[in-house]
Protein backbone atom coordinates (compact mmCIF):
# COMPACT_ATOMS: atom_id res chain seq x y z
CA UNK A 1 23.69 5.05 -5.33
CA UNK A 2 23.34 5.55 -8.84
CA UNK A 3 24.96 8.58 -10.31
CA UNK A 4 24.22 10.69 -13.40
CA UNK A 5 27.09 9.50 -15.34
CA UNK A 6 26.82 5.46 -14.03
CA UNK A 7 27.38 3.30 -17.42
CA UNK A 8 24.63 0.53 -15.33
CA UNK A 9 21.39 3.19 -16.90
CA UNK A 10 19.73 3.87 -19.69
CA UNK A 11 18.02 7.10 -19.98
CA UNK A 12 14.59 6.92 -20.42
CA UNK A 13 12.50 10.40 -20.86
CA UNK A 14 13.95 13.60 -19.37
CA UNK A 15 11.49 15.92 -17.47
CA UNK A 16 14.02 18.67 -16.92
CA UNK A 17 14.16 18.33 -12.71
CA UNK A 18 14.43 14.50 -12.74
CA UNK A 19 14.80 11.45 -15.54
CA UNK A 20 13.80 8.28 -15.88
CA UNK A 21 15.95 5.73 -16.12
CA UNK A 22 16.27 1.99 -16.93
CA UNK A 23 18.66 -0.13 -14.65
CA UNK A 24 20.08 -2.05 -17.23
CA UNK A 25 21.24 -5.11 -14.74
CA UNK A 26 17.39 -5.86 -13.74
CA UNK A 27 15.34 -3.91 -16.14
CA UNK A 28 13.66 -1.51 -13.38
CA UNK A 29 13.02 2.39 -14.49
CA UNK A 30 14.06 4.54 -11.83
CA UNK A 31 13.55 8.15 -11.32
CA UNK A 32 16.67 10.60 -10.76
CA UNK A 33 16.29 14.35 -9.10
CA UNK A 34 18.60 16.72 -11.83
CA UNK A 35 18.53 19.38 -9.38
CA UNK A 36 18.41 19.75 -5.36
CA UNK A 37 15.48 19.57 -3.63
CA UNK A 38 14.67 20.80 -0.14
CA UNK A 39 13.11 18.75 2.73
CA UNK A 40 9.49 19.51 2.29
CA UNK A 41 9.70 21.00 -1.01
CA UNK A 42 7.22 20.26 -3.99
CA UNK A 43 8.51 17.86 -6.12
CA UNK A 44 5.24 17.44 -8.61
CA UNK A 45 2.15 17.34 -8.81
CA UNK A 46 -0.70 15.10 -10.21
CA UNK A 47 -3.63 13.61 -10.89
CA UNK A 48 -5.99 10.53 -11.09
CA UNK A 49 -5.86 9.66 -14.42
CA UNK A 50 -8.12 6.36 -13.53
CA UNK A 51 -9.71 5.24 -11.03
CA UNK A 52 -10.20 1.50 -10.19
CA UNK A 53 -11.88 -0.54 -7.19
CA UNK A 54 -9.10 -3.45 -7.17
CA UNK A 55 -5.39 -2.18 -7.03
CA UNK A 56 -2.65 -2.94 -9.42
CA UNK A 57 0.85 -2.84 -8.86
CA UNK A 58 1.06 0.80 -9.88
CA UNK A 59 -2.03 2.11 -8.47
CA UNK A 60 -2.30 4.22 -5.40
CA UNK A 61 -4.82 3.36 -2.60
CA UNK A 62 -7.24 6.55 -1.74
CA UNK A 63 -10.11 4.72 -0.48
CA UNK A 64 -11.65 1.16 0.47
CA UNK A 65 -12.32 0.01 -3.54
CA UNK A 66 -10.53 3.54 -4.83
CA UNK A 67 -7.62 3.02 -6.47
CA UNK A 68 -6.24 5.65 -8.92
CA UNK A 69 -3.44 5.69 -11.45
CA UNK A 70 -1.75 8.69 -11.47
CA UNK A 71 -0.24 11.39 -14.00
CA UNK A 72 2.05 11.98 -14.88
CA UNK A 73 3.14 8.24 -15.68
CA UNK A 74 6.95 8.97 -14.93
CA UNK A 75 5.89 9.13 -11.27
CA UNK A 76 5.06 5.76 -11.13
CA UNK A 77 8.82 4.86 -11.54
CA UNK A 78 9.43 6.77 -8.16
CA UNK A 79 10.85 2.87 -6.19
CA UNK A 80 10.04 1.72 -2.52
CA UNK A 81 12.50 2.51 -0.45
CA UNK A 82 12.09 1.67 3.90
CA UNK A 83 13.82 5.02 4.05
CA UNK A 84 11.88 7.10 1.80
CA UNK A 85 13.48 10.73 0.39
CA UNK A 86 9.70 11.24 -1.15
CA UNK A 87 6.25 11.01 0.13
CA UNK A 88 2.70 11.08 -2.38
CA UNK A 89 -0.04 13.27 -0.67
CA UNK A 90 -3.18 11.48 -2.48
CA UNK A 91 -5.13 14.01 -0.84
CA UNK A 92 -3.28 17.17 -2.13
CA UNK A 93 -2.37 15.18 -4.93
CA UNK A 94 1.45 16.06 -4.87
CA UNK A 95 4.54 14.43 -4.13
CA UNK A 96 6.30 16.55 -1.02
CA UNK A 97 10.45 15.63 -0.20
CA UNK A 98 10.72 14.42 3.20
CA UNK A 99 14.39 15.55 3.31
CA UNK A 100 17.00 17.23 1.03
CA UNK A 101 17.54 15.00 -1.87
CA UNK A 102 20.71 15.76 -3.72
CA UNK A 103 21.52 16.35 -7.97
CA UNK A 104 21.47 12.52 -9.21
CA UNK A 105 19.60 10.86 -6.38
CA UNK A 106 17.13 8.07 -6.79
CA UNK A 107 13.57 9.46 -5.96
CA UNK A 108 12.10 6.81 -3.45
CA UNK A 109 8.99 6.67 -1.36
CA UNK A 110 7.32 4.10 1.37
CA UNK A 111 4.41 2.17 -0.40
CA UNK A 112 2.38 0.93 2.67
CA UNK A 113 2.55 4.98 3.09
CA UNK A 114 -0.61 4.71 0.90
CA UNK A 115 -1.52 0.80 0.26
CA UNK A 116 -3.04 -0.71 2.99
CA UNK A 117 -2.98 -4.36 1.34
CA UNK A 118 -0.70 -4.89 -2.16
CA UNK A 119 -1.91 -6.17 -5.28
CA UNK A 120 1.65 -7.56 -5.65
CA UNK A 121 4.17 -8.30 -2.75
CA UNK A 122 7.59 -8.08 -2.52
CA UNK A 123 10.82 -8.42 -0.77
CA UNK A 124 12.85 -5.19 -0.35
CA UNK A 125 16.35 -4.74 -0.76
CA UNK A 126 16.65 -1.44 -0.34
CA UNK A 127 19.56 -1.49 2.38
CA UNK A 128 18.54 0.84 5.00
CA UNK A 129 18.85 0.06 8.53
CA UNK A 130 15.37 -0.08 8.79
CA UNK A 131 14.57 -2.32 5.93
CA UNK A 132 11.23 -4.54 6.74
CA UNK A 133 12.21 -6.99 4.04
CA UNK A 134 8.72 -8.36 3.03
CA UNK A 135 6.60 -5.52 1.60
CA UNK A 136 2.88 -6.17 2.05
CA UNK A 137 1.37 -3.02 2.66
CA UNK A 138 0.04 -0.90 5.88
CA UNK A 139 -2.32 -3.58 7.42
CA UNK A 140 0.36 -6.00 7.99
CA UNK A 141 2.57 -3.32 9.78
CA UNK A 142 2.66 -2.86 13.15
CA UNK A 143 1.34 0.63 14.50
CA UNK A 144 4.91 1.37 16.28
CA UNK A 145 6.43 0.73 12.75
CA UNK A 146 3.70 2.94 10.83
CA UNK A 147 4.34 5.57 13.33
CA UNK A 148 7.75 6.01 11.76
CA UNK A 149 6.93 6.88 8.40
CA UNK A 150 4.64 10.05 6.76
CA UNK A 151 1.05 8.36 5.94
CA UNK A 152 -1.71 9.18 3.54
CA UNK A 153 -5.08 10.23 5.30
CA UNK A 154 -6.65 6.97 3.94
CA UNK A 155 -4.13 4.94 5.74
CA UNK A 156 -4.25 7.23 8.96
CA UNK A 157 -7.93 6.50 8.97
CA UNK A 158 -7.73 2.42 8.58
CA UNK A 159 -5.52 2.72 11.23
CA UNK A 160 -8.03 4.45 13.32
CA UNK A 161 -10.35 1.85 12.74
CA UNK A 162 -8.19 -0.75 13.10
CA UNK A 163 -7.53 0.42 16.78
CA UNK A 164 -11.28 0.86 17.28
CA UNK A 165 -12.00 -2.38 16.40
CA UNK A 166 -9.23 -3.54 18.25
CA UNK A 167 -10.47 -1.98 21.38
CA UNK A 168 -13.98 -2.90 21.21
């Protein structure tokens, strides 16, 4: 866990209730809670700042061929984690705690939560129990696995298809 005085960081901007950081071993930003957050309390909010058809590896999946960036950019440096502290609403358009988070945590979040195929995989190593290793995004995930996490509506619907189709 990284903690607000580790000598492994960099700090990047300050926001007041969390920072962005650079790991300074592999060059990652990261972004640190400076205060104590609730489960299901507000973190932020934001906004599509563009909108795309084909996803990048920081874009957000809202629809088939919607993609948005989102703003504020320090958001962006919110990491995957298989056991998520964070979750983005891209209807709502706000980032929600899915359990306390604690003064100097890493912010984290699930990305097949709200990609249903990646523009970039990758292998995890976040260390929970629960780690899925590969990260490829929602469609290659079984439904039982899916079922464990917080989804977007976007991701909630392909699913519903998926089982349609399935079924028919």
């Amino acid at each position: 866990m990284i903690t607000l005085t580790d000598p492994g960081y960099r700090l990047i901007s300050d926001h007041g209730f969390a920072e962005v950081r650079l790991n300074l071993t592999n060059n990652q930003k990261t972004l640190i809670a400076m205060r104590p957050f609730r489960a299901g309390e507000l973190f932020s909010t934001f906004s599509a700042k563009e909108i795309m058809r084909e996803p990048n590896y920081l874009s957000f999946q809202v629809g088939p061929h919607k993609h948005i960036m989102i703003d504020p950019e320090f958001l962006q440096c919110i990491n995957h984690s298989c056991n998520p502290n964070t979750f983005f609403d891209t209807y709502a358009m706000r980032v929600i705690t899915l359990r306390p988070v604690k003064r100097g945590e890493e912010l984290t979040w699930f990305y097949p939560s709200a990609e249903w195929e990646m523009a970039q995989t990758f292998q995890c190593f976040c260390g929970s129990p629960n780690c899925l290793g590969e990260i490829k995004g929602a469609a290659y995930l079984a439904k039982s696995v899916l079922n464990q996490y917080k989804l977007t509506r976007f991701i909630q619907q392909q699913l519903h298809d998926r089982s349609n189709e399935e079924r028919a």
